[in-house]
C-alpha atoms as a PDB file:
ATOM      1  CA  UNK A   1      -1.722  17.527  23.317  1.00  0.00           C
ATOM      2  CA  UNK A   2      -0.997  14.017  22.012  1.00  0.00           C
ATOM      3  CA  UNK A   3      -3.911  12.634  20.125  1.00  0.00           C
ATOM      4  CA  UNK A   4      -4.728   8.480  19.636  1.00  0.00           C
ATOM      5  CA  UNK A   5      -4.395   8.282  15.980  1.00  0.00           C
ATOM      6  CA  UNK A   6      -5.607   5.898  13.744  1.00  0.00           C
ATOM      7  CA  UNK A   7      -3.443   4.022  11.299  1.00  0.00           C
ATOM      8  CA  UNK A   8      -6.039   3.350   8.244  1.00  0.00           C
ATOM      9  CA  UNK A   9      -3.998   0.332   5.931  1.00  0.00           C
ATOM     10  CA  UNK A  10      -4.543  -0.476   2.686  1.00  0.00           C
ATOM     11  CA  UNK A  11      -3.427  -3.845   1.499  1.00  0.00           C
ATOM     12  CA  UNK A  12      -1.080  -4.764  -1.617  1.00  0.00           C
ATOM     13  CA  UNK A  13      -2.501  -7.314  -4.585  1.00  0.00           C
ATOM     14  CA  UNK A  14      -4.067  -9.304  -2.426  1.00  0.00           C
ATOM     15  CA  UNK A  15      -6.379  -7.266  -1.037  1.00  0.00           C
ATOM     16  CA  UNK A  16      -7.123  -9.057   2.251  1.00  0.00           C
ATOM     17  CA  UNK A  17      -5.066  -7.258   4.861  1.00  0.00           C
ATOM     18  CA  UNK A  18      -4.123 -10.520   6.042  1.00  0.00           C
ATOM     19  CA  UNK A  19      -0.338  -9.676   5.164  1.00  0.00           C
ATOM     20  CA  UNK A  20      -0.397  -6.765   7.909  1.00  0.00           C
ATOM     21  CA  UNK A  21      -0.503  -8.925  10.650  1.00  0.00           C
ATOM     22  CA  UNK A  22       3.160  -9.037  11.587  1.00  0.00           C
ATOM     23  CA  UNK A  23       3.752  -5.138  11.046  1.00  0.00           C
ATOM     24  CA  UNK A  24       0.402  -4.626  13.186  1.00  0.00           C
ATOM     25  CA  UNK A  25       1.593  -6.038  16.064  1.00  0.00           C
ATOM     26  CA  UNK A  26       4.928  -4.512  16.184  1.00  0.00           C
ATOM     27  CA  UNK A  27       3.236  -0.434  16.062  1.00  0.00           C
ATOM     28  CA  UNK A  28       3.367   1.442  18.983  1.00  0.00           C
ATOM     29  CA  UNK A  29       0.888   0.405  21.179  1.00  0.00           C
ATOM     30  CA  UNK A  30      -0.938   3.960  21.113  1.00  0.00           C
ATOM     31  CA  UNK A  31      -1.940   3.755  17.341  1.00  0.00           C
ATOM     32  CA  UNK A  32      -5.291   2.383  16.450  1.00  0.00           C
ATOM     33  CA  UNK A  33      -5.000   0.400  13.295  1.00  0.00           C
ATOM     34  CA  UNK A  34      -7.652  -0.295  10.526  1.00  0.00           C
ATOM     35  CA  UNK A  35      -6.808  -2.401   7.763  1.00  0.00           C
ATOM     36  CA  UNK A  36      -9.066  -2.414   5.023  1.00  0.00           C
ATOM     37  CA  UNK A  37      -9.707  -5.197   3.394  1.00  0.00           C
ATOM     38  CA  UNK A  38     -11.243  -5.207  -0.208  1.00  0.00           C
ATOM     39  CA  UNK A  39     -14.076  -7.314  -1.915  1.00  0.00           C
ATOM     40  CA  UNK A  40     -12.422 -10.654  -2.473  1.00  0.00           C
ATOM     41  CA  UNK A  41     -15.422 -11.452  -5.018  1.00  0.00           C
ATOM     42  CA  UNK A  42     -15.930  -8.268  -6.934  1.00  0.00           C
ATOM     43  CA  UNK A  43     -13.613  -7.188  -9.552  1.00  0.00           C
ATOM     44  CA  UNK A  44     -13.135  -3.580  -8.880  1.00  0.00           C
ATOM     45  CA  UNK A  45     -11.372  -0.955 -10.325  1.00  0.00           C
ATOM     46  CA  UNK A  46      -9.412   2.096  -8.456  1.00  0.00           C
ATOM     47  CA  UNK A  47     -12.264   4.086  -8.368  1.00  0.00           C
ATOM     48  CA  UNK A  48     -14.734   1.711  -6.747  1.00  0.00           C
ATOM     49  CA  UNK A  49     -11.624   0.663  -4.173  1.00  0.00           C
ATOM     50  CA  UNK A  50     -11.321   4.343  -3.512  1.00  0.00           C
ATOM     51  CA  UNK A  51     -14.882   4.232  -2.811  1.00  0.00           C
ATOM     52  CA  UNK A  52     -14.840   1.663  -0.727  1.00  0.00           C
ATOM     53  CA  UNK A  53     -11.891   2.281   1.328  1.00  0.00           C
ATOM     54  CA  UNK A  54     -13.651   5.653   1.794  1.00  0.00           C
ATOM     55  CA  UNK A  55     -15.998   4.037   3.990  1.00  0.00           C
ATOM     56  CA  UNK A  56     -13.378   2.808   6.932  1.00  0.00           C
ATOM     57  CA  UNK A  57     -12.020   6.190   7.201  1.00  0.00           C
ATOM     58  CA  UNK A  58     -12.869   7.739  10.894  1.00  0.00           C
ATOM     59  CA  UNK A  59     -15.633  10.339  11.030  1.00  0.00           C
ATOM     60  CA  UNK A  60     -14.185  11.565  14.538  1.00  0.00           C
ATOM     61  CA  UNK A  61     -10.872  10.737  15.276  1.00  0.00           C
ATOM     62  CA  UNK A  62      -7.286  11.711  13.605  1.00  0.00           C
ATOM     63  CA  UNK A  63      -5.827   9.189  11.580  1.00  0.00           C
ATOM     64  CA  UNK A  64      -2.601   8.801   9.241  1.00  0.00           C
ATOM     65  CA  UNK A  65      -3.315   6.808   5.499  1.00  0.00           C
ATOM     66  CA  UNK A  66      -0.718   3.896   4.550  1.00  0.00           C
ATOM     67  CA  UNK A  67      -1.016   2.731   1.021  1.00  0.00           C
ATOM     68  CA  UNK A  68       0.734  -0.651  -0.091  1.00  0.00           C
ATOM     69  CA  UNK A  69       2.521  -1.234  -3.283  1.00  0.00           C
ATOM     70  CA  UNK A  70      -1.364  -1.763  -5.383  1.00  0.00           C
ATOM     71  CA  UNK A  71      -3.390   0.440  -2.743  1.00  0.00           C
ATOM     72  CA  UNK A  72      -0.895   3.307  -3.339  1.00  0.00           C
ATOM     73  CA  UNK A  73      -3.310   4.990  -5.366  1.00  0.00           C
ATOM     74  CA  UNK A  74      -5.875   4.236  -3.409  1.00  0.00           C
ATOM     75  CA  UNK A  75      -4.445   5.876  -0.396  1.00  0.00           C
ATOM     76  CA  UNK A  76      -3.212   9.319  -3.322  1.00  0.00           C
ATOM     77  CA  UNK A  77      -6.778   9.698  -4.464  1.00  0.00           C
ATOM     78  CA  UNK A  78      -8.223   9.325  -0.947  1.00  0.00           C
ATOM     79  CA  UNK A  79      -5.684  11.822   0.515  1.00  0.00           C
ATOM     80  CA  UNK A  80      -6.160  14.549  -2.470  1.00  0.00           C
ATOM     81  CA  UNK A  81      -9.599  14.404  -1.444  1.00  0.00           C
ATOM     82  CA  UNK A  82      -8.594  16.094   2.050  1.00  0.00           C
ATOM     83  CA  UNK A  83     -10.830  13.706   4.136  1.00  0.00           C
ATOM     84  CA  UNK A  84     -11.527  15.084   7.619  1.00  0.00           C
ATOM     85  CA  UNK A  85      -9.227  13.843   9.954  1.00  0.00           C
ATOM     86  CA  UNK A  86      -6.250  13.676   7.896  1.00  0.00           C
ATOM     87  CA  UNK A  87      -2.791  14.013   9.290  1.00  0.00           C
ATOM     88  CA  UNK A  88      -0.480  12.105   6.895  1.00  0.00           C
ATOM     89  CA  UNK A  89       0.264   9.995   4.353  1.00  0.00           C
ATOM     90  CA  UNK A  90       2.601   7.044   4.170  1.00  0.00           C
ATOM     91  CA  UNK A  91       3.564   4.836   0.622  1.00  0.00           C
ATOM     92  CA  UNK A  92       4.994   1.714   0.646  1.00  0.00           C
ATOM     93  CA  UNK A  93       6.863   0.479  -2.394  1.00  0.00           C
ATOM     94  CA  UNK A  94       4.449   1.815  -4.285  1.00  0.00           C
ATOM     95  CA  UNK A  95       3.156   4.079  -7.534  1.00  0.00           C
ATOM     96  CA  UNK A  96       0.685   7.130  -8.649  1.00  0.00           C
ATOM     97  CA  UNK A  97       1.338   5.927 -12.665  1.00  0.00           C
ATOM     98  CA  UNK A  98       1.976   2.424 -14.173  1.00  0.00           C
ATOM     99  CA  UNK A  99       5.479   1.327 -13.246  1.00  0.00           C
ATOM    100  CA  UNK A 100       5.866  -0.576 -16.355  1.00  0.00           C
ATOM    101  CA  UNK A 101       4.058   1.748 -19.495  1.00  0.00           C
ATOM    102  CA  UNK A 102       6.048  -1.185 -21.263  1.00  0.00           C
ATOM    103  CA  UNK A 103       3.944  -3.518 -20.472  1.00  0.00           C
ATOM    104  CA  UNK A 104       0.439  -1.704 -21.272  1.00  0.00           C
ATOM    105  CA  UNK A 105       0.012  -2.537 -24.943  1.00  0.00           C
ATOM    106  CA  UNK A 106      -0.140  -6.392 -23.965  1.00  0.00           C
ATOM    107  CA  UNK A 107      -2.995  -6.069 -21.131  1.00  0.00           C
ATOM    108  CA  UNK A 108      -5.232  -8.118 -23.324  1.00  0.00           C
ATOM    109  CA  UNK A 109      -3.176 -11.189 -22.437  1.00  0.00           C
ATOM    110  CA  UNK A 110      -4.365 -10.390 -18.677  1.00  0.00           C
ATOM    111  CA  UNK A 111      -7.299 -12.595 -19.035  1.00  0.00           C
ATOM    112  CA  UNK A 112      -5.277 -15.668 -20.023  1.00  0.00           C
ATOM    113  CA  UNK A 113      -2.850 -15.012 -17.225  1.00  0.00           C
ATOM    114  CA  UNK A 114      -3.804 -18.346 -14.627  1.00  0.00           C
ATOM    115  CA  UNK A 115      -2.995 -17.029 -11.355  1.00  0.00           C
ATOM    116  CA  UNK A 116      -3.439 -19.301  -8.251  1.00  0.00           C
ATOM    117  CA  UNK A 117      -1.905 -20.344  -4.858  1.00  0.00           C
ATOM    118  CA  UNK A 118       1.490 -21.902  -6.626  1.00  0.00           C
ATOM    119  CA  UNK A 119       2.010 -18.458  -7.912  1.00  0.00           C
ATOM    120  CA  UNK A 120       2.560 -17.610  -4.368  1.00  0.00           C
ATOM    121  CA  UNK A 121       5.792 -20.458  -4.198  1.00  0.00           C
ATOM    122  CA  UNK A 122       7.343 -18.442  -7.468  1.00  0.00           C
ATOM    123  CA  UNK A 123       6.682 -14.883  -6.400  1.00  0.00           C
ATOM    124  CA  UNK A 124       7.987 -15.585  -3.212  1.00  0.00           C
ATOM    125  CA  UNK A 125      11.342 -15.067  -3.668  1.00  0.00           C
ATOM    126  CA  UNK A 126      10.457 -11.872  -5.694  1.00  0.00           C
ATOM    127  CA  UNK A 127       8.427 -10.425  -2.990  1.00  0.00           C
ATOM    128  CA  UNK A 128      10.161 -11.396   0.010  1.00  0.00           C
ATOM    129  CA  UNK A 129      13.769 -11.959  -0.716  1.00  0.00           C
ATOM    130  CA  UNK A 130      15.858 -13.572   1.921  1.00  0.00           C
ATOM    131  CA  UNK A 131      12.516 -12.866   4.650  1.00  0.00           C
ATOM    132  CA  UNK A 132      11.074 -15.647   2.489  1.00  0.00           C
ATOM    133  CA  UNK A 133      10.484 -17.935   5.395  1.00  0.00           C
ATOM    134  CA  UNK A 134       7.890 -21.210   5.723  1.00  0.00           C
ATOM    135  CA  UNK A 135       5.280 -18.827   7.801  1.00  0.00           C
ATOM    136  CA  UNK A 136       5.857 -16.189   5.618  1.00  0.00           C
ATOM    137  CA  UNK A 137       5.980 -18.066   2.709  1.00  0.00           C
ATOM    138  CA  UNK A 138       2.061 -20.029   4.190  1.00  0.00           C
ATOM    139  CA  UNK A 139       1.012 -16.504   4.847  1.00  0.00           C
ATOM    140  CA  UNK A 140       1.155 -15.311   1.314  1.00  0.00           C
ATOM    141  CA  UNK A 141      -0.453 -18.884  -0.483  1.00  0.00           C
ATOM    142  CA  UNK A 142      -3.382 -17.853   2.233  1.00  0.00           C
ATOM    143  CA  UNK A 143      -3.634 -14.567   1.186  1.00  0.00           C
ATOM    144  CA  UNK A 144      -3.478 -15.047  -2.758  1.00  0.00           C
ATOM    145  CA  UNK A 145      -5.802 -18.067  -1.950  1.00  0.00           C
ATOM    146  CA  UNK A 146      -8.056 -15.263  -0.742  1.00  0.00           C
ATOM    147  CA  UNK A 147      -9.205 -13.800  -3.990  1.00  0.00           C
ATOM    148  CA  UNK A 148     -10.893 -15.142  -7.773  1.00  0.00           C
ATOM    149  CA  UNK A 149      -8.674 -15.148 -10.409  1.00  0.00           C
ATOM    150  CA  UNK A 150     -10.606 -12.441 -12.431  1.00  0.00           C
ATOM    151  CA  UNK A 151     -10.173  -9.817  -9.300  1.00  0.00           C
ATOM    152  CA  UNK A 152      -6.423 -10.449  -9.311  1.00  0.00           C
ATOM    153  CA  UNK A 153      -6.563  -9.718 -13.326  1.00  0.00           C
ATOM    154  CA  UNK A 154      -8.858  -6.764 -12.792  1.00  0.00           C
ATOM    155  CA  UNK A 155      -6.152  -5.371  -9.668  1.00  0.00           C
ATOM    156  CA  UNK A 156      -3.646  -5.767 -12.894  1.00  0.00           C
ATOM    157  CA  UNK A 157      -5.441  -4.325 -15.036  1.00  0.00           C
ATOM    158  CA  UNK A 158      -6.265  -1.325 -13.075  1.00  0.00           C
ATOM    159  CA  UNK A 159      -2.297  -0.712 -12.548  1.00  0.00           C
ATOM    160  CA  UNK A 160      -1.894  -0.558 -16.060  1.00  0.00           C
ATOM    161  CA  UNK A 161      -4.090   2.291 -16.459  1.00  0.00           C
ATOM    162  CA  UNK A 162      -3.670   3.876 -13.683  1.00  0.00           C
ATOM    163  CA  UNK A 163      -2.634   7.761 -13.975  1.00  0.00           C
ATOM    164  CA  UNK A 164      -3.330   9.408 -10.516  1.00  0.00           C
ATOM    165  CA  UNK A 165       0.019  11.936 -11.423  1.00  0.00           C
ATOM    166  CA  UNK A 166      -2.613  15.100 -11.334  1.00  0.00           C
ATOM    167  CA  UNK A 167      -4.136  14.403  -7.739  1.00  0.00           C
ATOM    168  CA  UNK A 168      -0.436  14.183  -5.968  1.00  0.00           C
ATOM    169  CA  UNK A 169      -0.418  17.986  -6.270  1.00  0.00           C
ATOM    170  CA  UNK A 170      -3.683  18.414  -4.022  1.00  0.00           C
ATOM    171  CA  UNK A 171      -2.079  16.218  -0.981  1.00  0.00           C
ATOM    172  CA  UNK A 172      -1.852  19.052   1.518  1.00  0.00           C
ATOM    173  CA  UNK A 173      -0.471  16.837   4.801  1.00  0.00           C
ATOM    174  CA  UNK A 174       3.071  15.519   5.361  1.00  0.00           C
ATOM    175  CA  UNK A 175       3.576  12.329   2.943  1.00  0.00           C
ATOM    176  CA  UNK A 176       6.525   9.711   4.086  1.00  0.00           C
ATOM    177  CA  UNK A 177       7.713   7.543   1.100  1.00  0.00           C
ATOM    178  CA  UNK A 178       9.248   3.661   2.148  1.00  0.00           C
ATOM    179  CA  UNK A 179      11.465   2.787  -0.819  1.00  0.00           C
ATOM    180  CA  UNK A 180      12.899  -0.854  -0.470  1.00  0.00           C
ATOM    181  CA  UNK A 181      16.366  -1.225  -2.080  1.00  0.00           C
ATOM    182  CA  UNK A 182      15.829  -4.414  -3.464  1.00  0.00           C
ATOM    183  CA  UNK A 183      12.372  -3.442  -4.751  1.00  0.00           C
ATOM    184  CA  UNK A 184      12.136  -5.884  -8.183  1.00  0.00           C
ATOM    185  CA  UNK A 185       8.379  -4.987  -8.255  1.00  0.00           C
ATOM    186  CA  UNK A 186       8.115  -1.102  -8.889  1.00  0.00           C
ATOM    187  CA  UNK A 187      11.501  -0.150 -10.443  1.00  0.00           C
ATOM    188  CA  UNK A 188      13.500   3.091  -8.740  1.00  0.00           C
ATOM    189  CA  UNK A 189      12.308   4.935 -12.147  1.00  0.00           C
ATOM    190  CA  UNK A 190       8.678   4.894 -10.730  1.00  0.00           C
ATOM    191  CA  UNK A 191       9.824   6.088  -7.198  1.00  0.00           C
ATOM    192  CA  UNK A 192      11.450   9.433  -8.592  1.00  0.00           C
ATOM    193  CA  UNK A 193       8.453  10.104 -10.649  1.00  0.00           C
ATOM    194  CA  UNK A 194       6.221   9.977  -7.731  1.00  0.00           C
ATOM    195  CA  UNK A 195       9.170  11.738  -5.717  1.00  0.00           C
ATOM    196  CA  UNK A 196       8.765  14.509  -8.598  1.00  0.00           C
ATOM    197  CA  UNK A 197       4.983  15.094  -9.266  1.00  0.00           C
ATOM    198  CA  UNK A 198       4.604  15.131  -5.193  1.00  0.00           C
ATOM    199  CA  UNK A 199       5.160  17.614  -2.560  1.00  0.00           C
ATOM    200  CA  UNK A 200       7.810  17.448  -0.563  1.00  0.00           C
ATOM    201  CA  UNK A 201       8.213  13.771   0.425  1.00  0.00           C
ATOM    202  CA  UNK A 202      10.200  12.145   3.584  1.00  0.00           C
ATOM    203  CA  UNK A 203      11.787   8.938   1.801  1.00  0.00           C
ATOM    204  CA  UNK A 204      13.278   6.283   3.970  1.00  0.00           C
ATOM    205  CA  UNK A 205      15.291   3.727   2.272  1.00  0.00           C
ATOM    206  CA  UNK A 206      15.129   0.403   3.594  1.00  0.00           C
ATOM    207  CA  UNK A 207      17.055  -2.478   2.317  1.00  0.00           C
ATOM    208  CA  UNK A 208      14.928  -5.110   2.013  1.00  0.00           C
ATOM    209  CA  UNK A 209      12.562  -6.230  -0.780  1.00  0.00           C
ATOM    210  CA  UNK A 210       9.167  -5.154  -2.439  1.00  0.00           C
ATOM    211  CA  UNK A 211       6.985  -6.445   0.198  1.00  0.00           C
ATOM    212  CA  UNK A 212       8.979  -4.374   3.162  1.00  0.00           C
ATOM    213  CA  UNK A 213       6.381  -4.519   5.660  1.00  0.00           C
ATOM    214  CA  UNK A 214       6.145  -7.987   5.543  1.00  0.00           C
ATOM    215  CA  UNK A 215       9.768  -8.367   5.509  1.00  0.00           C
ATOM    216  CA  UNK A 216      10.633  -6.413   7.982  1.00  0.00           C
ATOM    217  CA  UNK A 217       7.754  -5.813   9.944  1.00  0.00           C
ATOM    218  CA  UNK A 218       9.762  -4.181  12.932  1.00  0.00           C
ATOM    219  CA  UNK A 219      11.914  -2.140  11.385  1.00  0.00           C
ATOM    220  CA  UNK A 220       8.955  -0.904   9.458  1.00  0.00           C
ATOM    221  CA  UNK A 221       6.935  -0.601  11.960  1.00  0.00           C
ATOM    222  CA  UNK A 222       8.976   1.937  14.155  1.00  0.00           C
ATOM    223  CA  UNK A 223       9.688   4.000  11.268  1.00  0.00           C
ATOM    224  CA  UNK A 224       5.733   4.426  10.968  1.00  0.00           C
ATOM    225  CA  UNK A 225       5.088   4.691  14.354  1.00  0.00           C
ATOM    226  CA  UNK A 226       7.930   7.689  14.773  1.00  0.00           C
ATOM    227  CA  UNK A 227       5.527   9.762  11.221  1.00  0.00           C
ATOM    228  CA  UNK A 228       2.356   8.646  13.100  1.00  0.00           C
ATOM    229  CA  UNK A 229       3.153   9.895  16.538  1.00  0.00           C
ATOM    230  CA  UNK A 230       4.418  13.240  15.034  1.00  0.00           C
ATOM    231  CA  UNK A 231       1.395  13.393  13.623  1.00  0.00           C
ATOM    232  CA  UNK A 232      -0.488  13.157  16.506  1.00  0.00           C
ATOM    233  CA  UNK A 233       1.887  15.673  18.258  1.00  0.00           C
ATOM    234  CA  UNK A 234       1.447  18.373  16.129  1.00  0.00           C
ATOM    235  CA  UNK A 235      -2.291  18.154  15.106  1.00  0.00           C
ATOM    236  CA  UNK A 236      -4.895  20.632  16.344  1.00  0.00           C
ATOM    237  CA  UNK A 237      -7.627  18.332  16.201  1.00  0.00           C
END
C-alpha cells in the first residue's frame, strides 16, 4: 500500500524556509511538505533547533527528513533519535562535523563579522552559480533580510562546533546524500567524511552549486520525490 508521506524541510543559514519555494512546487504532487522555519529573533544553537524542529514532526503520518546545508545536523540528530514515523533521510550539500576545522580557532572574530542584505549580492554567485538570476538573486536578499545579525553569527558559530559524527551510526532508515559538484561551501573532504561515519548512503551527484535546491529546483525535486515515494512504497505503517 502506498502511503501520503510527508516531506519535513529544514532550511539552510537563513532559516526561513522561504528558499524552498521553487523546489516545493516542483515535488510530486502526492508528498505533503512541511518546511520548518526557525526563530528569526532567537539566537539558537543546534540543540535548541533540534528541539524545535522536533515539534513539526507528524505524530500520525509517515514522513521522510530533508536537511539543508546548516540544518544537516539538525535533520542527523533528529533522525538518530528514531522519531515515530520515520522513513528516510535526505542531506543536501551538507555536514555532521565542521567543514572547515581551519577556521575554528578564529570564531571570536564572529561577532565583528557585519552581515546584512548586500551580503546576499556577494554570496550570490557563491551560492548559486550560473542559477544566479534577478528572482533568485531578490529571493535570497529577502531571506537573509529575514534574520538579526547575532542569529546569523550564532548559526556560524554553531557550525564551528558542531560534532554530530557519533549520532550518524544510530540512523537506522535509508539516508540519500545530494552532493553538488560545484559545491564551494562544504568542500568534497566533508562529504566523504559524512559518506564514512554513515551507513550506507545513496549519493547523487548533481552538477550545480551549493545551494542545489534552489538551483535546480526540478531536477532536485524529482530526485526527492523518486527516495520519498519509495519510501512510502515500502513502509508498513
Amino acid at each position: 500500500m502506498v502511503h501520503m508521506v510527508h516531506l519535513v524541510l529544514l532550511p539552510g543559514m537563513d532559516g526561513t524556509g522561504e528558499l524552498f519555494a521553487e523546489f516545493v512546487a516542483a515535488l510530486d504532487s502526492g508528498i505533503a511538505p512541511i518546511v520548518v522555519r526557525y526563530p528569526a529573533d532567537q539566537a539558537l544553537d543546534y540543540r535548541a533547533l533540534e528541539r524545535f524542529a522536533r515539534g513539526f514532526l507528524p505524530a500520525d503520518a509517515p514522513f521522510v527528513l530533508l536537511g539543508e546545508s546548516f540544518s544537516g545536523p539538525v535533520a542527523i540528530a533528529l533522525a538518530a533519535s528514531r522519531p515515530p514515523g520515520l522513513l528516510g533521510l535526505v542531506l543536501s550539500c551538507t555536514f555532521a562535523v565542521n567543514p572547515h576545522p581551519w577556521f575554528k580557532p578564529f570564531q571570536s572574530v564572529l561577532r565583528f563579522l557585519p552581515i546584512s542584505v548586500g551580503l546576499a549580492d556577494f554570496a550570490s554567485p557563491v551560492l548559486l552559480g550560473k542559477a544566479s538570476t534577478p528572482a533568485r538573486r531578490s529571493a535570497l536578499r529577502k531571506a537573509m533580510a529575514g534574520a538579526a545579525t547575532r542569529v546569523f553569527q550564532q548559526r556560524l558559530h554553531a557550525v564551528l562546533n558542531v560534532d554530530y559524527a557519533e549520532r550518524l551510526a544510530d540512523i537506522d532508515v535509508p539516508i540519500l546524500y545530494l552532493q553538488a559538484s560545484n559545491d564551494r561551501i562544504v568542500p568534497a573532504s566533508a562529504t566523504r567524511r559524512l559518506m564514512a561515519l554513515a551507513p550506507p548512503i545513496t549519493v547523487e551527484l548533481i552538477a550545480g552549486p551549493h545551494l542545489l535546491l534552489q538551483a535546480m529546483p526540478c531536477e532536485t525535486a524529482a530526485i526527492v520525490s523518486r527516495f520519498v515515494r519509495k519510501m512510502g512504497a515500502t513502509s508498513p505503517r
